[in-house]
PDB file of N, CA and C in Angstrom:
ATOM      1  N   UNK A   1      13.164  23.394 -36.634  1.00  0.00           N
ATOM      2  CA  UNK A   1      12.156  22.557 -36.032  1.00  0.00           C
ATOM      3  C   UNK A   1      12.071  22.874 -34.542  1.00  0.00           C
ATOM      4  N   UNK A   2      10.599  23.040 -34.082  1.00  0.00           N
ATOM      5  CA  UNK A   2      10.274  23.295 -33.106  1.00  0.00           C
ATOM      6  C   UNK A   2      10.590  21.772 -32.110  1.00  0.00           C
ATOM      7  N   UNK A   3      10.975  21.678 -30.883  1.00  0.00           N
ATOM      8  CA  UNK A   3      11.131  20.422 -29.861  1.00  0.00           C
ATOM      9  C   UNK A   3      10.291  20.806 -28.897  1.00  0.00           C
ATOM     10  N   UNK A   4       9.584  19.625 -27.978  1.00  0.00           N
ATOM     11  CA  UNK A   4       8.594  19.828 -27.091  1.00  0.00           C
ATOM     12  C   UNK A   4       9.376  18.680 -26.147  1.00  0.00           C
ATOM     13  N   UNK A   5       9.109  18.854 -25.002  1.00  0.00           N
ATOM     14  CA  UNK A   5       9.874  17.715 -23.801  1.00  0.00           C
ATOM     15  C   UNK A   5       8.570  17.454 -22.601  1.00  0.00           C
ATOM     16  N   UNK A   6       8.919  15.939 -22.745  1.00  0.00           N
ATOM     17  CA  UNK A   6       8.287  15.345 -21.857  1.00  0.00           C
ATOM     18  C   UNK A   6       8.773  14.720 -20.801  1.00  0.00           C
ATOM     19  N   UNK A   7       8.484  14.578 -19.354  1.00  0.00           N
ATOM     20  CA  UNK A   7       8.400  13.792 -18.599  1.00  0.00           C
ATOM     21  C   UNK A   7       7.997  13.057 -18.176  1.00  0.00           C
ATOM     22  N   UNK A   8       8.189  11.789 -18.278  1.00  0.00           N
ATOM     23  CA  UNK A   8       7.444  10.573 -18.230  1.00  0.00           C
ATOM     24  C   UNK A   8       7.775   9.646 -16.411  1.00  0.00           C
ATOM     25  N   UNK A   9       7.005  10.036 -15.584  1.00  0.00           N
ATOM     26  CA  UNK A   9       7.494   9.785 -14.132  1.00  0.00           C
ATOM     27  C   UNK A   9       6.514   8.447 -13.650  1.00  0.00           C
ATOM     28  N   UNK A  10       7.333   7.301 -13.528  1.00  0.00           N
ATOM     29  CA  UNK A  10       6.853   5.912 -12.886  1.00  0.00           C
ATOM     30  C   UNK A  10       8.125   5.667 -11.966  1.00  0.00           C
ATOM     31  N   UNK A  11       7.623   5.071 -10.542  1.00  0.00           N
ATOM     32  CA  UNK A  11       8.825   4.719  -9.860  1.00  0.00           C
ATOM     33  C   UNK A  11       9.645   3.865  -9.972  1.00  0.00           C
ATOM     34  N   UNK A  12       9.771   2.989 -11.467  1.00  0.00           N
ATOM     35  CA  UNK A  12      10.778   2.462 -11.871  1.00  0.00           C
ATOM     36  C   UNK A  12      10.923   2.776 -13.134  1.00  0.00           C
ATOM     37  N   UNK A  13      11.920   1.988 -13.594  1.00  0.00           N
ATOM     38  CA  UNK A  13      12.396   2.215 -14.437  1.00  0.00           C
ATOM     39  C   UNK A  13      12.138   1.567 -15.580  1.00  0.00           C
ATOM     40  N   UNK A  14      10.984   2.036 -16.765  1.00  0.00           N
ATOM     41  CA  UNK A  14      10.434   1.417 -17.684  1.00  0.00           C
ATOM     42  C   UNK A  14      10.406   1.889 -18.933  1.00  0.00           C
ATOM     43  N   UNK A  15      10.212   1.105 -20.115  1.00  0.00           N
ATOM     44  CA  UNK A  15       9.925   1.906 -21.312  1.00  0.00           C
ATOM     45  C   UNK A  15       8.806   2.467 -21.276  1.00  0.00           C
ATOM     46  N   UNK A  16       8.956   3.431 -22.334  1.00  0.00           N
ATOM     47  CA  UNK A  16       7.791   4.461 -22.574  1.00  0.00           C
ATOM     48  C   UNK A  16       8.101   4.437 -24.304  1.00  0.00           C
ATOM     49  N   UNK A  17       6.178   3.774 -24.625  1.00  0.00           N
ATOM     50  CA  UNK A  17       5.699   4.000 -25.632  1.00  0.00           C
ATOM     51  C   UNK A  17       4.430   4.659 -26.371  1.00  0.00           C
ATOM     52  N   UNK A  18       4.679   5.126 -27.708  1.00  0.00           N
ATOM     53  CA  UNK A  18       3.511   5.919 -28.501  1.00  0.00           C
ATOM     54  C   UNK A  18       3.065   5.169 -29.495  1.00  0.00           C
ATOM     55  N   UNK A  19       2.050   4.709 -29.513  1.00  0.00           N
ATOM     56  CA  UNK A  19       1.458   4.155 -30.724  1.00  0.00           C
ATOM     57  C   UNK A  19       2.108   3.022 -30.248  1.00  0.00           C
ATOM     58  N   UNK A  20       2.418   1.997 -29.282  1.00  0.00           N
ATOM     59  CA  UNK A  20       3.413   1.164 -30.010  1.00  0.00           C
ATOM     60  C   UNK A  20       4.783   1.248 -30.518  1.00  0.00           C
ATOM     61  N   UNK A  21       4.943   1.924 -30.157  1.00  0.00           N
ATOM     62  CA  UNK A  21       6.905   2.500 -30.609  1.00  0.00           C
ATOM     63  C   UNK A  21       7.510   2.978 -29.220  1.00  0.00           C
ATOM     64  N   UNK A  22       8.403   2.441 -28.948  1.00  0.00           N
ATOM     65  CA  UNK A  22       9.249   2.642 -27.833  1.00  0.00           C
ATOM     66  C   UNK A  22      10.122   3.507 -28.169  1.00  0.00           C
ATOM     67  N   UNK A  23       9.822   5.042 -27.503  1.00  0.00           N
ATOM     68  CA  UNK A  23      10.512   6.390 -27.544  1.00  0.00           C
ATOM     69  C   UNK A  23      11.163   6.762 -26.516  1.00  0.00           C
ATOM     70  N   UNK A  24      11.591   5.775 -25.707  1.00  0.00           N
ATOM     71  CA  UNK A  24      12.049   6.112 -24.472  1.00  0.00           C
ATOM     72  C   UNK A  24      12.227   5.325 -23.441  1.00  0.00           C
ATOM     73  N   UNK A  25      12.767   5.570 -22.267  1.00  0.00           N
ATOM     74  CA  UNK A  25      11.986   5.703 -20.606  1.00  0.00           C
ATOM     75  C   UNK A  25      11.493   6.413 -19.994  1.00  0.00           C
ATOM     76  N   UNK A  26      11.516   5.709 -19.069  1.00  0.00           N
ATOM     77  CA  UNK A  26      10.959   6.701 -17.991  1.00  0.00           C
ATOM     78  C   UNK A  26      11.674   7.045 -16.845  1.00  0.00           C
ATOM     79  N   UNK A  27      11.420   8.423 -16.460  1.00  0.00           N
ATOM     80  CA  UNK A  27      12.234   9.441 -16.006  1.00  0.00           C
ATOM     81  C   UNK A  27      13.387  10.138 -16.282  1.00  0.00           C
ATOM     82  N   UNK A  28      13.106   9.924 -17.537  1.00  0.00           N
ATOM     83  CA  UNK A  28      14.633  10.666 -18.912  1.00  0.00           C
ATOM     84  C   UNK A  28      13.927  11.472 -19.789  1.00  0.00           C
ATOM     85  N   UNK A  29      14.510  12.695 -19.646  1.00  0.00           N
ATOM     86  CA  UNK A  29      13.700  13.724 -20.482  1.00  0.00           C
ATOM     87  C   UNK A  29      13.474  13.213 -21.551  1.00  0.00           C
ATOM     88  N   UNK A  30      12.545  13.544 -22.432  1.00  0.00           N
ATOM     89  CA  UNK A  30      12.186  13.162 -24.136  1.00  0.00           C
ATOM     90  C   UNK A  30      11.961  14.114 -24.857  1.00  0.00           C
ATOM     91  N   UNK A  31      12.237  14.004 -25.840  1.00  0.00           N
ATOM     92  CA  UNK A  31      12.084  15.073 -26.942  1.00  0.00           C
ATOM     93  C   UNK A  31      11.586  14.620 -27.936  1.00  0.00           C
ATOM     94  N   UNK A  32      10.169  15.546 -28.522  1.00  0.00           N
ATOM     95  CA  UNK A  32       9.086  15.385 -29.611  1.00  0.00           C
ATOM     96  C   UNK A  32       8.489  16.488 -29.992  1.00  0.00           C
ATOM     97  N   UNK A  33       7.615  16.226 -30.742  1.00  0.00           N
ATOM     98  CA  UNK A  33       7.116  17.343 -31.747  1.00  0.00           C
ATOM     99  C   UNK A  33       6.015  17.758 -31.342  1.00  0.00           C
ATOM    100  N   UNK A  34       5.099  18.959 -31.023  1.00  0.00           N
ATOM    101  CA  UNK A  34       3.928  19.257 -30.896  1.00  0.00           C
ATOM    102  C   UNK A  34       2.752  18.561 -31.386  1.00  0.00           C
ATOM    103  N   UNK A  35       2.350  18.875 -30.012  1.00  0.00           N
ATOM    104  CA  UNK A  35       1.286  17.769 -30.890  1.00  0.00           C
ATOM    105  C   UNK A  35       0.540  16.638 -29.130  1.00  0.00           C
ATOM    106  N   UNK A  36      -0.192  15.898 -29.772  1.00  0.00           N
ATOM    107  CA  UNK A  36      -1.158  15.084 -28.654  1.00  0.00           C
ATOM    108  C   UNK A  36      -0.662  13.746 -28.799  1.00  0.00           C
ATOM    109  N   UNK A  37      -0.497  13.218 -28.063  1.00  0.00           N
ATOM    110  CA  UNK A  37      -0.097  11.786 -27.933  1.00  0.00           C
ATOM    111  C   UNK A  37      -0.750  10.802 -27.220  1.00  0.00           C
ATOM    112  N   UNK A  38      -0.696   9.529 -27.154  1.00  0.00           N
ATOM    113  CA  UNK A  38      -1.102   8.530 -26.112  1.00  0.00           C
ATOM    114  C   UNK A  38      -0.381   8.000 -25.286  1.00  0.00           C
ATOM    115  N   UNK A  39       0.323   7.755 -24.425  1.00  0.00           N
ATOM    116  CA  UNK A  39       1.418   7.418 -23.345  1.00  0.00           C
ATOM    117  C   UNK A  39       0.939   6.181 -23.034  1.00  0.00           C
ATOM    118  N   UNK A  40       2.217   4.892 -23.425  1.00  0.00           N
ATOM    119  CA  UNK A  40       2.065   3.559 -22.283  1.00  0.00           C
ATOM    120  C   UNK A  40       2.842   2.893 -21.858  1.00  0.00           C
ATOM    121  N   UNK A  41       3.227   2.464 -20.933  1.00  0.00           N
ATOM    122  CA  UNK A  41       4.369   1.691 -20.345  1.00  0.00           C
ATOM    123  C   UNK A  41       4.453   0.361 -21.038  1.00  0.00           C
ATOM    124  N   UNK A  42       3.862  -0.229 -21.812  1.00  0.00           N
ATOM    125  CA  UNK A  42       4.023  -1.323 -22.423  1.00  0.00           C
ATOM    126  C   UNK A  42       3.779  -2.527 -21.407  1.00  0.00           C
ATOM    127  N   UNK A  43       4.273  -3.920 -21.636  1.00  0.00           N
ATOM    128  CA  UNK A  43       3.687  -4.943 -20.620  1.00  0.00           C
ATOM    129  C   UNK A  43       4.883  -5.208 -20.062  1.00  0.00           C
ATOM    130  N   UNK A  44       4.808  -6.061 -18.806  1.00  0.00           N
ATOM    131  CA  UNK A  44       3.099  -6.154 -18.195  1.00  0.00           C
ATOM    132  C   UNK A  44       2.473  -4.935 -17.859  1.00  0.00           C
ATOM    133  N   UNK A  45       1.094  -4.933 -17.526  1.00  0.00           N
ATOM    134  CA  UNK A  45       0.557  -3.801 -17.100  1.00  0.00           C
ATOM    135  C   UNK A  45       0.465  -3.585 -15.917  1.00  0.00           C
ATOM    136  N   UNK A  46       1.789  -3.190 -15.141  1.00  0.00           N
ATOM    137  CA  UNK A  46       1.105  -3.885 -13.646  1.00  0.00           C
ATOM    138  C   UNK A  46       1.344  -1.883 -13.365  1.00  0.00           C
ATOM    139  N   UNK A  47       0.821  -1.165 -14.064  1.00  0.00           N
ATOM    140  CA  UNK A  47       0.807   0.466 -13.707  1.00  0.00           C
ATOM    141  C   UNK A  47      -0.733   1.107 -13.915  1.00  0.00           C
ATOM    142  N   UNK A  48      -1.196   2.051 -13.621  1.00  0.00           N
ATOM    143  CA  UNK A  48      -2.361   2.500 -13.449  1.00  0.00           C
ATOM    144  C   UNK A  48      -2.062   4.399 -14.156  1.00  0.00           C
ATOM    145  N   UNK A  49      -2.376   5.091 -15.051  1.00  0.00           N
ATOM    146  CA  UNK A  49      -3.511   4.484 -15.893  1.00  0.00           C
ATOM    147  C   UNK A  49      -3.212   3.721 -16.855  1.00  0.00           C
ATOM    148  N   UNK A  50      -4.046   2.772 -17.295  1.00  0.00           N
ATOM    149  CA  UNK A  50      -3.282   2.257 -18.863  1.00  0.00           C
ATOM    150  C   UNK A  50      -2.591   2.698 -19.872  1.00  0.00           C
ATOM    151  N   UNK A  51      -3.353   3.622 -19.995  1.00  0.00           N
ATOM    152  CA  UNK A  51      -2.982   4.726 -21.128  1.00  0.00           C
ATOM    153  C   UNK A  51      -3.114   6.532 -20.556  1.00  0.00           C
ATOM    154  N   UNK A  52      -2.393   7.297 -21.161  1.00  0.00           N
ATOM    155  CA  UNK A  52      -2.566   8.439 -20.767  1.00  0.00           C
ATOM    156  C   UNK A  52      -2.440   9.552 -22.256  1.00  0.00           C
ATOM    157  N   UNK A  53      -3.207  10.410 -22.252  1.00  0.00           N
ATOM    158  CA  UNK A  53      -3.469  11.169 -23.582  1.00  0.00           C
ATOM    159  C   UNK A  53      -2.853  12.297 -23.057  1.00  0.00           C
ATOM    160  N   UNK A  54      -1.968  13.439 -23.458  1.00  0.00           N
ATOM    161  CA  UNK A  54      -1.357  14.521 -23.366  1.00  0.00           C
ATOM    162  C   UNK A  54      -1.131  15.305 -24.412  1.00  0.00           C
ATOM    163  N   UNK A  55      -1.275  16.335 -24.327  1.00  0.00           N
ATOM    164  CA  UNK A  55      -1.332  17.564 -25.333  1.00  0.00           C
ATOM    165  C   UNK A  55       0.037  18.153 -24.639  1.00  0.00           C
ATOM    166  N   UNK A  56       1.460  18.397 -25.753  1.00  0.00           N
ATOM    167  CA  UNK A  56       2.709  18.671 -25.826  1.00  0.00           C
ATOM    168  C   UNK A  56       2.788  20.008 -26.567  1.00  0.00           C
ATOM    169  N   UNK A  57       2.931  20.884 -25.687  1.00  0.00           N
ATOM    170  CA  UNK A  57       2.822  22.028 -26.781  1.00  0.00           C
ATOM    171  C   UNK A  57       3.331  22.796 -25.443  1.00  0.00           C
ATOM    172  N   UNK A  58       4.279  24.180 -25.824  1.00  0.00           N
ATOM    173  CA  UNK A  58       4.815  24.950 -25.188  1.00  0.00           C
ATOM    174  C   UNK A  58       5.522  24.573 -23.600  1.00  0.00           C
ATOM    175  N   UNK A  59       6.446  23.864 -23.847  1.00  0.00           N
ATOM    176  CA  UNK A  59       7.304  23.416 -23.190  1.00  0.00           C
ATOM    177  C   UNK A  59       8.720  23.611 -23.176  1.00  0.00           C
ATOM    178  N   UNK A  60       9.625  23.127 -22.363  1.00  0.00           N
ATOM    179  CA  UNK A  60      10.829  23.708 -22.729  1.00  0.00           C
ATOM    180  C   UNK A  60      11.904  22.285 -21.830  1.00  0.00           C
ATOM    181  N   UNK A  61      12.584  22.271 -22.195  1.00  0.00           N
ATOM    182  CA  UNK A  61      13.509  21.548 -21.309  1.00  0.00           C
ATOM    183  C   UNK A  61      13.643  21.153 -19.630  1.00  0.00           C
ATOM    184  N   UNK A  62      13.718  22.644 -19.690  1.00  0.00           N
ATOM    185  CA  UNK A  62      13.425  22.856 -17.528  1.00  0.00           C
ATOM    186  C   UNK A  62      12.221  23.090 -17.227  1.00  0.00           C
ATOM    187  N   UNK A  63      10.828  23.327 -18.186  1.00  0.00           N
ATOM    188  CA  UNK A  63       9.739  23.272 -18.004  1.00  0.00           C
ATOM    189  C   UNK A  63       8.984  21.921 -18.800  1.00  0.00           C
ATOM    190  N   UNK A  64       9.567  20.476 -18.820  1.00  0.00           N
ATOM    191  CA  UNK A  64       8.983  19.647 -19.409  1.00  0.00           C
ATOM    192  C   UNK A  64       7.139  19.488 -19.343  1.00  0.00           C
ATOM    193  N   UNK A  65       6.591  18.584 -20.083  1.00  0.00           N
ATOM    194  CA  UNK A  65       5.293  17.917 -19.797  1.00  0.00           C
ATOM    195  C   UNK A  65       5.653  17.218 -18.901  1.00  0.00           C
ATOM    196  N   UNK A  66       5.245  16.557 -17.755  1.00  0.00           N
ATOM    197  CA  UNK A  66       4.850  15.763 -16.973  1.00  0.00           C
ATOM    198  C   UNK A  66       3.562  15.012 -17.096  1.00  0.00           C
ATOM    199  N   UNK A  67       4.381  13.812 -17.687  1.00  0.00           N
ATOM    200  CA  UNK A  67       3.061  12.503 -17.398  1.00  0.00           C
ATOM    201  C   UNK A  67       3.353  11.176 -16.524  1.00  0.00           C
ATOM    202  N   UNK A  68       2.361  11.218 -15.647  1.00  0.00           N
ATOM    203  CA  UNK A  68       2.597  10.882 -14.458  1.00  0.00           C
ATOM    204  C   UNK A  68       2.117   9.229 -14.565  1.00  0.00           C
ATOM    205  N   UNK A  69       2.729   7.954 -14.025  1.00  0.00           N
ATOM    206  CA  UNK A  69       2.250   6.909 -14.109  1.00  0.00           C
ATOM    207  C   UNK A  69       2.084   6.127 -12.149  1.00  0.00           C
ATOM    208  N   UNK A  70       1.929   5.416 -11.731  1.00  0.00           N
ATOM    209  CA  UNK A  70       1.656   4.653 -10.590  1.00  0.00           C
ATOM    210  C   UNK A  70       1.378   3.216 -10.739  1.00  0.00           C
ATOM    211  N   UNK A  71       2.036   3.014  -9.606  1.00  0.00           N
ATOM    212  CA  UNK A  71       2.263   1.258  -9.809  1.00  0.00           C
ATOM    213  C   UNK A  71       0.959   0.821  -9.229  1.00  0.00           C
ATOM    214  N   UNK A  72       0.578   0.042 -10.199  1.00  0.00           N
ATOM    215  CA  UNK A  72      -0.669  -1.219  -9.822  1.00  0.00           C
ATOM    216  C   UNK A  72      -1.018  -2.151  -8.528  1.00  0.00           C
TER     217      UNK A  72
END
């Protein structure tokens, strides 16, 4: 099985969810499967964008995705 890694960067320290499923935090590498996703910090919403859509494909550990969040 192929692994794809993401970075999920908000200046604190929050969960990070897909669909509704909490796969994480944030600013801790992640590991997933190719493929497109929807990114959200869950509530409250006090971050900007709400949601974020990313395409995960050809990545590597020391070359993660970076998805970027900002406080509200």
């Amino acid at each position: 099985m192929i692994w794809e890694y993401v970075l999920v960067v908000f200046p604190r320290v929050r969960d990070v969810f897909i669909g509704g499923v909490r796969i994480g935090q944030t600013n801790v590498l992640l590991r997933l499967r190719r493929g497109q996703y929807t990114f959200d910090l869950g509530v409250p919403v006090t971050y900007r964008p709400v949601r974020k859509v990313a395409s995960v494909v050809n990545t590597s550990a020391i070359r993660p995705k970076i998805v970027q969040f900002e406080s509200a």
